[in-house]
N, C-alpha and C. Protein backbone atom coordinates (compact mmCIF):
# COMPACT_ATOMS: atom_id res chain seq x y z
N UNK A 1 -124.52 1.76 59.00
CA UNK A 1 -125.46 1.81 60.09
C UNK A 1 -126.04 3.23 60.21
N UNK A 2 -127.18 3.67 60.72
CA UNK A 2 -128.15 4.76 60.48
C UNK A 2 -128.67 4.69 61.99
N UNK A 3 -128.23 6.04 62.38
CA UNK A 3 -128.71 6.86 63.74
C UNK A 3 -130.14 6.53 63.88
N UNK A 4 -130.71 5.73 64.96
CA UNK A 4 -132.14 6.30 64.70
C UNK A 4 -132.20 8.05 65.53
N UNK A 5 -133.52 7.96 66.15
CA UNK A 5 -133.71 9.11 66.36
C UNK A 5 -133.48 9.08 67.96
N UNK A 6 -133.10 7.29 68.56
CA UNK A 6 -132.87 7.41 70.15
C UNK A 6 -131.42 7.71 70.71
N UNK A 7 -130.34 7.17 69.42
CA UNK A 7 -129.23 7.62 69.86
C UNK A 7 -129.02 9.06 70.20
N UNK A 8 -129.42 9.99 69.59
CA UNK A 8 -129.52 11.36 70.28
C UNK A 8 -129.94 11.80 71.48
N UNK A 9 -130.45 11.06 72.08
CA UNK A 9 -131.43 10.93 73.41
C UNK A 9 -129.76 10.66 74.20
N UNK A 10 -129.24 9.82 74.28
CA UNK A 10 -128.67 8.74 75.00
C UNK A 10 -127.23 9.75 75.36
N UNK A 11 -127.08 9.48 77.10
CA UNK A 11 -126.24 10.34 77.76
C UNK A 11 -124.56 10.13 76.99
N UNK A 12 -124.08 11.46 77.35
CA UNK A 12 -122.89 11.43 76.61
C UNK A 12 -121.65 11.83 77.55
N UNK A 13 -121.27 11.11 78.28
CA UNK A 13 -120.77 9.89 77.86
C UNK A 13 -120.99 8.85 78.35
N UNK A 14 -120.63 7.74 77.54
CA UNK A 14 -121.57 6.50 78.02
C UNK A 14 -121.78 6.66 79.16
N UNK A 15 -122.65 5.75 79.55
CA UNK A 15 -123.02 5.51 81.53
C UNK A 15 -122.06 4.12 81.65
N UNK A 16 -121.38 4.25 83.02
CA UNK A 16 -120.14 3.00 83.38
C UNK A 16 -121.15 2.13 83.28
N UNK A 17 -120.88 0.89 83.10
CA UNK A 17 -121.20 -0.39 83.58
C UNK A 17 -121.58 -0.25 84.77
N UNK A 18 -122.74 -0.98 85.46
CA UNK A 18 -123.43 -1.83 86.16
C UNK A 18 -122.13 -2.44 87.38
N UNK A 19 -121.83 -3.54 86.26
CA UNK A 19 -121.67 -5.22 86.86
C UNK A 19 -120.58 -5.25 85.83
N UNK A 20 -119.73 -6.08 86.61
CA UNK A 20 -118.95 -6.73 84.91
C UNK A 20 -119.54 -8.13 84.51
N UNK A 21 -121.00 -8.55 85.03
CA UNK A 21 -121.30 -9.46 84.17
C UNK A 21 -122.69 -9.28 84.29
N UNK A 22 -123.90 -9.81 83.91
CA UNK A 22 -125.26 -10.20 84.22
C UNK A 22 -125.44 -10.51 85.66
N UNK A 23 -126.08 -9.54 86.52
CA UNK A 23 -126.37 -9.82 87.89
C UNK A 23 -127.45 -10.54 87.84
N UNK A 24 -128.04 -10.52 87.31
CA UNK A 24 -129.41 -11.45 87.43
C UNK A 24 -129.27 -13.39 87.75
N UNK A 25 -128.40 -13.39 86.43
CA UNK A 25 -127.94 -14.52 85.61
C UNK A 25 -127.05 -15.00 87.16
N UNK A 26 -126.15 -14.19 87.59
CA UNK A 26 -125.13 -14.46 89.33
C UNK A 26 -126.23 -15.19 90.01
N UNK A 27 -127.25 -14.37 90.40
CA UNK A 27 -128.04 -14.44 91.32
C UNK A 27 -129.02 -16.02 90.90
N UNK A 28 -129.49 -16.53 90.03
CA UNK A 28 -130.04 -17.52 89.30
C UNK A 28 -129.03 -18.79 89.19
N UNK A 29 -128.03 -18.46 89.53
CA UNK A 29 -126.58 -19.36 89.41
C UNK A 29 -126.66 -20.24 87.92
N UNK A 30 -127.06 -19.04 86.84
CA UNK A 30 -127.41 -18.85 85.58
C UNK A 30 -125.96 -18.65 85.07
N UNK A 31 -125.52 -19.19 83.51
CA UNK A 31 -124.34 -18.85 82.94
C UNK A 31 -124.87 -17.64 81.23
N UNK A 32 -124.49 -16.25 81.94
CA UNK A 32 -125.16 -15.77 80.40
C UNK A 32 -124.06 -15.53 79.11
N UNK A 33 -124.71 -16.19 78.18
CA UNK A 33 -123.99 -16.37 76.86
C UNK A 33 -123.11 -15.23 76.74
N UNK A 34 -123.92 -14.44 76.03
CA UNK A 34 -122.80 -13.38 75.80
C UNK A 34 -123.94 -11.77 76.32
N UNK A 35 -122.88 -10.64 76.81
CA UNK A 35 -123.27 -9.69 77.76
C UNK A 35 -123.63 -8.55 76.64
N UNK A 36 -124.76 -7.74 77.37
CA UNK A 36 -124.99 -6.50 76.54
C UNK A 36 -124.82 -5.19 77.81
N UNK A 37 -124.68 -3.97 77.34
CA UNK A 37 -124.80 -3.04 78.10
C UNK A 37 -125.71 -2.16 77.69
N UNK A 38 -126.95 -1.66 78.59
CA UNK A 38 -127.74 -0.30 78.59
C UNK A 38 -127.15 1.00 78.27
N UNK A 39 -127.48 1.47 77.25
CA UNK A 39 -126.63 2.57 77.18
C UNK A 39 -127.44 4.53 77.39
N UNK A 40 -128.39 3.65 78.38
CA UNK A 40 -129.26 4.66 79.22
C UNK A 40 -129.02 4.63 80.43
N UNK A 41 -128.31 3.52 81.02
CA UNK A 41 -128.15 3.56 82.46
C UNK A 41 -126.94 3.13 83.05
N UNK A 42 -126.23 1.74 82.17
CA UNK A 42 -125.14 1.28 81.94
C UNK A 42 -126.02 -0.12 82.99
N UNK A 43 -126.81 -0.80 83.00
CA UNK A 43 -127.32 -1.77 83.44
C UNK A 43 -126.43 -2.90 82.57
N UNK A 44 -125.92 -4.04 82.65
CA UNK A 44 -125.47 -5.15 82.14
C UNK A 44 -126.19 -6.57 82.25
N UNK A 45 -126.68 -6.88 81.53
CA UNK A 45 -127.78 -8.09 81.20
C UNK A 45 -127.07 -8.97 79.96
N UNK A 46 -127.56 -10.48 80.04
CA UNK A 46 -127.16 -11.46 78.92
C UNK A 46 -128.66 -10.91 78.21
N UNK A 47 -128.01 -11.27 76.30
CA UNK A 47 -128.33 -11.71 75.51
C UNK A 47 -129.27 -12.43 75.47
N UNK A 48 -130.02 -12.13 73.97
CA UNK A 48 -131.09 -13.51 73.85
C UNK A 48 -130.46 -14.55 73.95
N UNK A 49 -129.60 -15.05 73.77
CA UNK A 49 -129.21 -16.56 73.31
C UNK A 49 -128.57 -17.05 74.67
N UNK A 50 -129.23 -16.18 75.66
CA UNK A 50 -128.73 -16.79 77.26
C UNK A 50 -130.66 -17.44 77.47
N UNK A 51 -130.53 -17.88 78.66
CA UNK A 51 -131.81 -18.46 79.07
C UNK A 51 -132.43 -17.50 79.38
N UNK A 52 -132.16 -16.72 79.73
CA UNK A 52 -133.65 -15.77 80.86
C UNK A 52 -133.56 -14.25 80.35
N UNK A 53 -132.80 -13.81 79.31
CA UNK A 53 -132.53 -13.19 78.09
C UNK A 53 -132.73 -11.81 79.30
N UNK A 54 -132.02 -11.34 79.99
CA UNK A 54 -131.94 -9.94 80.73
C UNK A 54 -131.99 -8.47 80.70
N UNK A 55 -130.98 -8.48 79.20
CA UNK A 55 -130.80 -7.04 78.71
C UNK A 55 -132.50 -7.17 78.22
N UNK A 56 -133.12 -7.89 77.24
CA UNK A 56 -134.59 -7.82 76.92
C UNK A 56 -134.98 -7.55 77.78
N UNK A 57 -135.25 -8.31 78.98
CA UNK A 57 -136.26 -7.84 80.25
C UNK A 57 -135.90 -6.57 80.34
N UNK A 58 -134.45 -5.88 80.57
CA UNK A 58 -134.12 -4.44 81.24
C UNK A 58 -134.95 -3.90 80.03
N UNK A 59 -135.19 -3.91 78.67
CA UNK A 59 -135.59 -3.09 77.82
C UNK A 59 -137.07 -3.15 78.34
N UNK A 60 -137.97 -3.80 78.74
CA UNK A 60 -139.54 -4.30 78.31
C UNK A 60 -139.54 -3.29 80.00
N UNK A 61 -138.52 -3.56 81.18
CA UNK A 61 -138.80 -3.22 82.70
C UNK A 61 -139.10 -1.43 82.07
N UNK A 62 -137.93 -0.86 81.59
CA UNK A 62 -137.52 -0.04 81.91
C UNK A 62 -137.51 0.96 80.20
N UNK A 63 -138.09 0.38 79.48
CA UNK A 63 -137.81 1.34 78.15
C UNK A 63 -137.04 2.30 77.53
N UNK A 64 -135.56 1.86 78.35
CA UNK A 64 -134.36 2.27 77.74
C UNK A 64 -134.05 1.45 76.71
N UNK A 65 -133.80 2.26 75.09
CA UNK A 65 -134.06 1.84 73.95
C UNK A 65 -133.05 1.04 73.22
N UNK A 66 -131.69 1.58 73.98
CA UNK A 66 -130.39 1.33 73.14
C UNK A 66 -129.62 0.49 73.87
N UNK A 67 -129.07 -0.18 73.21
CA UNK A 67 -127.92 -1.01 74.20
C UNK A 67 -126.90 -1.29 72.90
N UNK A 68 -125.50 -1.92 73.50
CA UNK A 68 -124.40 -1.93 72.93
C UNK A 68 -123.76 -3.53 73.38
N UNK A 69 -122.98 -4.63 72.26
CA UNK A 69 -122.33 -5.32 73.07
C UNK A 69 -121.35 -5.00 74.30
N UNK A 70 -121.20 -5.88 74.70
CA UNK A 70 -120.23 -5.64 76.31
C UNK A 70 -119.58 -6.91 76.21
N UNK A 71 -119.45 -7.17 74.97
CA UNK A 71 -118.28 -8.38 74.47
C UNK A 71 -116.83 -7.79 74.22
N UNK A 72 -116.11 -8.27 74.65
CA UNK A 72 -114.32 -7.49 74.18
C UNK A 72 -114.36 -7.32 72.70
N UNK A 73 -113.92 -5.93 72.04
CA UNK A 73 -113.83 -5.93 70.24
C UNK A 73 -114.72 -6.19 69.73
N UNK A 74 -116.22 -5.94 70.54
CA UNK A 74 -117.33 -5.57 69.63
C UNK A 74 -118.10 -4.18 69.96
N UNK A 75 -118.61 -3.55 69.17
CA UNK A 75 -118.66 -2.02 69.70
C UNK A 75 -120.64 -1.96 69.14
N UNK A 76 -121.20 -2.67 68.34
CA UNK A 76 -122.40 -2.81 67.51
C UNK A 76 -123.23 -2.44 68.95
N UNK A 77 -124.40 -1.50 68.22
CA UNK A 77 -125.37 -1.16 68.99
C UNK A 77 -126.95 -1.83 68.71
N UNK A 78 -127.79 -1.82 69.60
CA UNK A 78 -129.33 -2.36 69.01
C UNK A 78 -130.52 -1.65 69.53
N UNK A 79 -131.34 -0.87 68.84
CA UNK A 79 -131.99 -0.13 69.42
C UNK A 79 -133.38 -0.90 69.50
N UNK A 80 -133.55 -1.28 70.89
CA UNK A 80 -134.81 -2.08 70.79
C UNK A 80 -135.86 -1.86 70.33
N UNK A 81 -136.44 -0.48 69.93
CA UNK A 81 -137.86 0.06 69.86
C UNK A 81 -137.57 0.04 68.48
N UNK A 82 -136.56 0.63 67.63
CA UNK A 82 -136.77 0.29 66.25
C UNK A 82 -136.76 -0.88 65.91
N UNK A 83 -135.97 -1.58 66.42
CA UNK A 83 -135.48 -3.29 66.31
C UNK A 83 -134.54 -2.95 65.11
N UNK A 84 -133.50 -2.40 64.87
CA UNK A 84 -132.61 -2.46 63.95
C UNK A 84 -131.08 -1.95 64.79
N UNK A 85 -130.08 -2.53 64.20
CA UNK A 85 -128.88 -2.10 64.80
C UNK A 85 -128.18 -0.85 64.44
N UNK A 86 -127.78 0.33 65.38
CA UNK A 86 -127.58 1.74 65.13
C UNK A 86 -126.20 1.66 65.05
């Protein structure tokens, strides 16, 4: 995997979590697939493969670039603006 040029940007150390799940998805009495975390703000949003795809929206609201699973024993990052995983 290859740094882009946003992980350098991105506060050190992580930002806590949000939520421990998709607040949006709570509030919608929505079930989100599986969780991502902002790793510009620590915002917590579902996945594409949820319905109303959240962490995307937080990227498109707010143009924080990077996010990370927020699945147990997965650590993979995705930097939205490159669209490749860092």
């Amino acid at each position: 995997m290859s740094e882009c040029t946003h992980v350098a940007e991105l506060p050190r150390p992580e930002p806590a979590p949000s939520a421990p799940t998709c607040p949006e998805c709570l509030e919608l009495g929505s079930h989100p697939v599986h969780l991502r975390i902002c790793l510009g703000c620590g915002h917590v949003g579902c996945c594409d493969s949820s319905p109303h795809r959240h962490a995307t929206a937080h990227h498109k609201e707010t143009g924080h670039p990077v996010m990370r699973s927020f699945e147990p024993g997965e650590t993979w990052r995705w930097c939205f603006v490159d669209g490749s995983i860092v």
